[in-house]
N, C-alpha and C. Protein backbone atom coordinates (compact mmCIF):
# COMPACT_ATOMS: atom_id res chain seq x y z
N UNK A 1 93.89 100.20 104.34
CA UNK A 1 95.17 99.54 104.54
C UNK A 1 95.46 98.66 103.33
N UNK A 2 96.55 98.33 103.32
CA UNK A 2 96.90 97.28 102.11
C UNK A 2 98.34 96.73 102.82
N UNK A 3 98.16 95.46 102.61
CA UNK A 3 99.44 94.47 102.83
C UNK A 3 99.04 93.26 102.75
N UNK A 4 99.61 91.85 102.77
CA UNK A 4 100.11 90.56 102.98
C UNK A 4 99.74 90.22 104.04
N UNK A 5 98.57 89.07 104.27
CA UNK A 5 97.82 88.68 105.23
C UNK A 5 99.56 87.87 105.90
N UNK A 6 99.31 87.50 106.72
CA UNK A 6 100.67 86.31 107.20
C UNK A 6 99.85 85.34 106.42
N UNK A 7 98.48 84.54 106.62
CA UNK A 7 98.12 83.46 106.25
C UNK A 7 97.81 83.41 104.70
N UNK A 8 98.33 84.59 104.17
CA UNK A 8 98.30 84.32 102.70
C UNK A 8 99.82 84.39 102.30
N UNK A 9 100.24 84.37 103.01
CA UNK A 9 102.05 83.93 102.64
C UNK A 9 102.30 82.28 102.06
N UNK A 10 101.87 82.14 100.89
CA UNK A 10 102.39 81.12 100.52
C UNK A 10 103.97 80.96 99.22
N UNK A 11 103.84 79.89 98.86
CA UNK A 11 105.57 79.61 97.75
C UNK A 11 105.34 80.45 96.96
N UNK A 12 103.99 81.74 96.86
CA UNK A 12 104.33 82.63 95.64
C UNK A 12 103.94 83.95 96.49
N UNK A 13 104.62 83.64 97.24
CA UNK A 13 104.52 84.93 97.94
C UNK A 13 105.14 86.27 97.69
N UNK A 14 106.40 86.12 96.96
CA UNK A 14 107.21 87.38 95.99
C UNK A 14 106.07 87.94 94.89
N UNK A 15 105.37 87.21 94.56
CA UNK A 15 104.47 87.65 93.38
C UNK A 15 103.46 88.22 94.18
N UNK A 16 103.05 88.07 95.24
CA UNK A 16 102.04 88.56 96.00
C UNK A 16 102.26 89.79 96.79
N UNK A 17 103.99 89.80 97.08
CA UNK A 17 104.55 91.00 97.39
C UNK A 17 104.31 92.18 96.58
N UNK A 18 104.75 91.79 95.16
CA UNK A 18 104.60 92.80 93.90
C UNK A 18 103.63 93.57 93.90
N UNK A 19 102.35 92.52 94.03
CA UNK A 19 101.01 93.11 93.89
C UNK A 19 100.47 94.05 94.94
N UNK A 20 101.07 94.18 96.57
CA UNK A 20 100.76 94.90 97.45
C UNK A 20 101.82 96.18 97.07
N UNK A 21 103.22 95.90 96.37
CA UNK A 21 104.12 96.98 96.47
C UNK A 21 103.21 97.81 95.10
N UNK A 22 102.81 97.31 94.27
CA UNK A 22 102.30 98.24 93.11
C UNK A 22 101.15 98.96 93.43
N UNK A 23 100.11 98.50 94.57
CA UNK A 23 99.03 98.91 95.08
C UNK A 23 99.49 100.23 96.50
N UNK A 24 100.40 99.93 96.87
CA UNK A 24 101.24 100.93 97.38
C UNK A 24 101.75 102.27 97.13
N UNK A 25 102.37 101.98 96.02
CA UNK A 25 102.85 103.46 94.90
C UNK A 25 101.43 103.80 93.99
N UNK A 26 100.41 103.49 94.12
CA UNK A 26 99.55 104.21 93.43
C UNK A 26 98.65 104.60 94.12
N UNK A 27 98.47 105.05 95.32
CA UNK A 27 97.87 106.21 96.03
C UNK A 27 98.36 105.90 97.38
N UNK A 28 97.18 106.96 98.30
CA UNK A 28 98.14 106.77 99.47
C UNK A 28 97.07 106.15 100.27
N UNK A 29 98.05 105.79 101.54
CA UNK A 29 96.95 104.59 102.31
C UNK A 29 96.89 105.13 103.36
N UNK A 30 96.50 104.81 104.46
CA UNK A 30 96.48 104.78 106.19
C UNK A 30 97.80 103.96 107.02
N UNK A 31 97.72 102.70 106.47
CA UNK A 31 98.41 102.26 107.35
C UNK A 31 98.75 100.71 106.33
N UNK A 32 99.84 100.08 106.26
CA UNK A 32 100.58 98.75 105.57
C UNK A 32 99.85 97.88 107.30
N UNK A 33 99.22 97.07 106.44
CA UNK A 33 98.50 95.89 106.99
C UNK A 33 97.23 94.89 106.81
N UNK A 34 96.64 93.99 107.16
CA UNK A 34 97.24 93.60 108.27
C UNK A 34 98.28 92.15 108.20
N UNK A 35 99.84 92.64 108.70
CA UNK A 35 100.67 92.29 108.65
C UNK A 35 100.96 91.52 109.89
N UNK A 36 102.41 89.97 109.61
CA UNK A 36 102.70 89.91 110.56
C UNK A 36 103.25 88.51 110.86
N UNK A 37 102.75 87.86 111.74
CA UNK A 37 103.24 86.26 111.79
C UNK A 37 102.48 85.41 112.51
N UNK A 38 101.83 84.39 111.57
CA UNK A 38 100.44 83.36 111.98
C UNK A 38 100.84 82.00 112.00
N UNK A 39 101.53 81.24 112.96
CA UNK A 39 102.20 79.68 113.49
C UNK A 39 100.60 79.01 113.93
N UNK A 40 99.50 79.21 113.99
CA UNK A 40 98.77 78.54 114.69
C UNK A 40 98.22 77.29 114.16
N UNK A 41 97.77 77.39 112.47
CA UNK A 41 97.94 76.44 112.04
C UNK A 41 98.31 75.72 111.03
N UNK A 42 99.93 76.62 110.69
CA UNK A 42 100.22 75.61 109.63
C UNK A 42 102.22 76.53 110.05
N UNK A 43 102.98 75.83 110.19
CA UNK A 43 103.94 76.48 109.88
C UNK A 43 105.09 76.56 108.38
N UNK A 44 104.38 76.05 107.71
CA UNK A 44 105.08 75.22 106.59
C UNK A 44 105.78 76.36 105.67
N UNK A 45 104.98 78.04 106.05
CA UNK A 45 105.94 79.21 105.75
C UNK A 45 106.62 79.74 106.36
N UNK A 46 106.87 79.41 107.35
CA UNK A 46 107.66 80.76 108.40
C UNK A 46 108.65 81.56 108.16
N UNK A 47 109.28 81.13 107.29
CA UNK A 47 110.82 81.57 106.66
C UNK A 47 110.13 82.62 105.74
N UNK A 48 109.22 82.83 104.94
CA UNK A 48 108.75 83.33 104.18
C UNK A 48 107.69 84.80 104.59
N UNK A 49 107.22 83.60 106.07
CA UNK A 49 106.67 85.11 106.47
C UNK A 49 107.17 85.88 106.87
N UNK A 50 108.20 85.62 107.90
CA UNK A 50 109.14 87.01 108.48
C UNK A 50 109.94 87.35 107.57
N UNK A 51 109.94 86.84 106.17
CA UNK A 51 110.54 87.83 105.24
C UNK A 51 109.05 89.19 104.59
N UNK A 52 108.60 88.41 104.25
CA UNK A 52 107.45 89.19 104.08
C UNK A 52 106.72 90.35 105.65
N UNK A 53 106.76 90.03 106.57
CA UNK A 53 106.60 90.90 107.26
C UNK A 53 107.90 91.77 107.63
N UNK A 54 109.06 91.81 107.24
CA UNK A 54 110.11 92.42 107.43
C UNK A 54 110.12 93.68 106.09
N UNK A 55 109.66 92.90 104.96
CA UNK A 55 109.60 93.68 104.00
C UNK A 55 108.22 94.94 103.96
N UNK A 56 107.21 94.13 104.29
CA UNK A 56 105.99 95.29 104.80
C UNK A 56 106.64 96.64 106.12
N UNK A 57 107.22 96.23 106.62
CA UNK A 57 107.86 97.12 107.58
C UNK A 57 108.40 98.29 107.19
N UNK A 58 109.54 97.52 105.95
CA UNK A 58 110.15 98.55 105.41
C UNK A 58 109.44 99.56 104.75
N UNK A 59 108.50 99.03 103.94
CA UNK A 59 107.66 99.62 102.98
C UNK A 59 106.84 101.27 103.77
N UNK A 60 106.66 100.50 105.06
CA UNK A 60 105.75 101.19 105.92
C UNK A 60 107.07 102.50 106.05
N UNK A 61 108.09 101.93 106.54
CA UNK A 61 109.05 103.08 107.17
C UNK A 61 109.09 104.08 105.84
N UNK A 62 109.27 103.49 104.60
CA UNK A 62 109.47 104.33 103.46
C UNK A 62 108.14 105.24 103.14
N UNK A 63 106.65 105.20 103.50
CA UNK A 63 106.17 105.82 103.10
C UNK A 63 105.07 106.65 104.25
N UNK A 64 106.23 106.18 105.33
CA UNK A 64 105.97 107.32 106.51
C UNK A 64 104.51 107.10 107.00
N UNK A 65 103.61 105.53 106.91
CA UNK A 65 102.77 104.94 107.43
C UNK A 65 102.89 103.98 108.65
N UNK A 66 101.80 104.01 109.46
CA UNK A 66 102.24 102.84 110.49
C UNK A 66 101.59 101.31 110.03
N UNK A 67 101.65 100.43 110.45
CA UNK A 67 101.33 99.15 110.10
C UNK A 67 100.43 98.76 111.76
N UNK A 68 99.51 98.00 110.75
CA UNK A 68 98.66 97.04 111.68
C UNK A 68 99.20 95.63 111.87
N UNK A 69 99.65 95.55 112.77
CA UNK A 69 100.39 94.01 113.14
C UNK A 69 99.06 92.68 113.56
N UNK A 70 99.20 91.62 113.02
CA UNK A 70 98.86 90.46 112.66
C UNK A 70 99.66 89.44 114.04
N UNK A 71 98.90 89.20 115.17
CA UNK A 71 100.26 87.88 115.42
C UNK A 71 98.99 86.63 115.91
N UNK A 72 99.64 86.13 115.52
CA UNK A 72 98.53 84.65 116.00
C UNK A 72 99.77 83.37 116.61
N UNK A 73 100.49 83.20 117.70
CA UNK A 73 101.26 82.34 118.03
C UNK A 73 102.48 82.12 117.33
N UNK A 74 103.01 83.74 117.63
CA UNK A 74 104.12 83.95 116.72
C UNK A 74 105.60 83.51 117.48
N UNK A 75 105.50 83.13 118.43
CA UNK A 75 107.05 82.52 119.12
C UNK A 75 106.74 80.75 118.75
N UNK A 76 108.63 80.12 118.56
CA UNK A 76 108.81 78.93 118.92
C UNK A 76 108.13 78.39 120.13
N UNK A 77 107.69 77.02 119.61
CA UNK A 77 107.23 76.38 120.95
C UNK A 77 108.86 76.45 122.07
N UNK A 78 108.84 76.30 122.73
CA UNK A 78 109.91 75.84 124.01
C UNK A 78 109.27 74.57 124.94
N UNK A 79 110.31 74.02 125.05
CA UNK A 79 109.83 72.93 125.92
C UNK A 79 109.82 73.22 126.99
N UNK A 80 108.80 73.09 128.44
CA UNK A 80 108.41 73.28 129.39
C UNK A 80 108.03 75.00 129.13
N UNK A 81 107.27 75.02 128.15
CA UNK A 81 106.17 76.19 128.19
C UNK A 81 105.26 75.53 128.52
């Protein structure tokens, strides 16, 4: 597999994108992962990760692979949960 941990989604995360999309087009894989969205302990990316896991998605749809999904306390808290 190859993809973008969620918990390695940090402020250089486009550059980290690059490096999974170039590792992508140069052979073939099993499956884009493990991908996804990790709130448990830090949320300080979130905006970043569901871009990044939106973009692994695509990647996946384009090269006709499935993805291993990543979730670790991926919904908003709600009050009176």
């Amino acid at each position: 597999m190859m993809g973008l941990h969620p918990t390695s989604v940090k402020a250089d995360y486009v550059s980290e994108l690059k490096l999974v999309e170039d590792w992508l087009q140069r052979r073939a894989w099993v499956a884009v992962g493990e991908i996804g969205l990790d709130f448990y302990w830090d949320r300080t990316f979130e905006k970043e990760q569901y871009e990044a896991f939106h973009r692994q998605i695509e990647w996946a749809l384009h090269y006709k692979i499935p993805i291993v999904i990543h979730s670790r306390n991926p919904c908003r808290r709600v009050s009176g949960w």
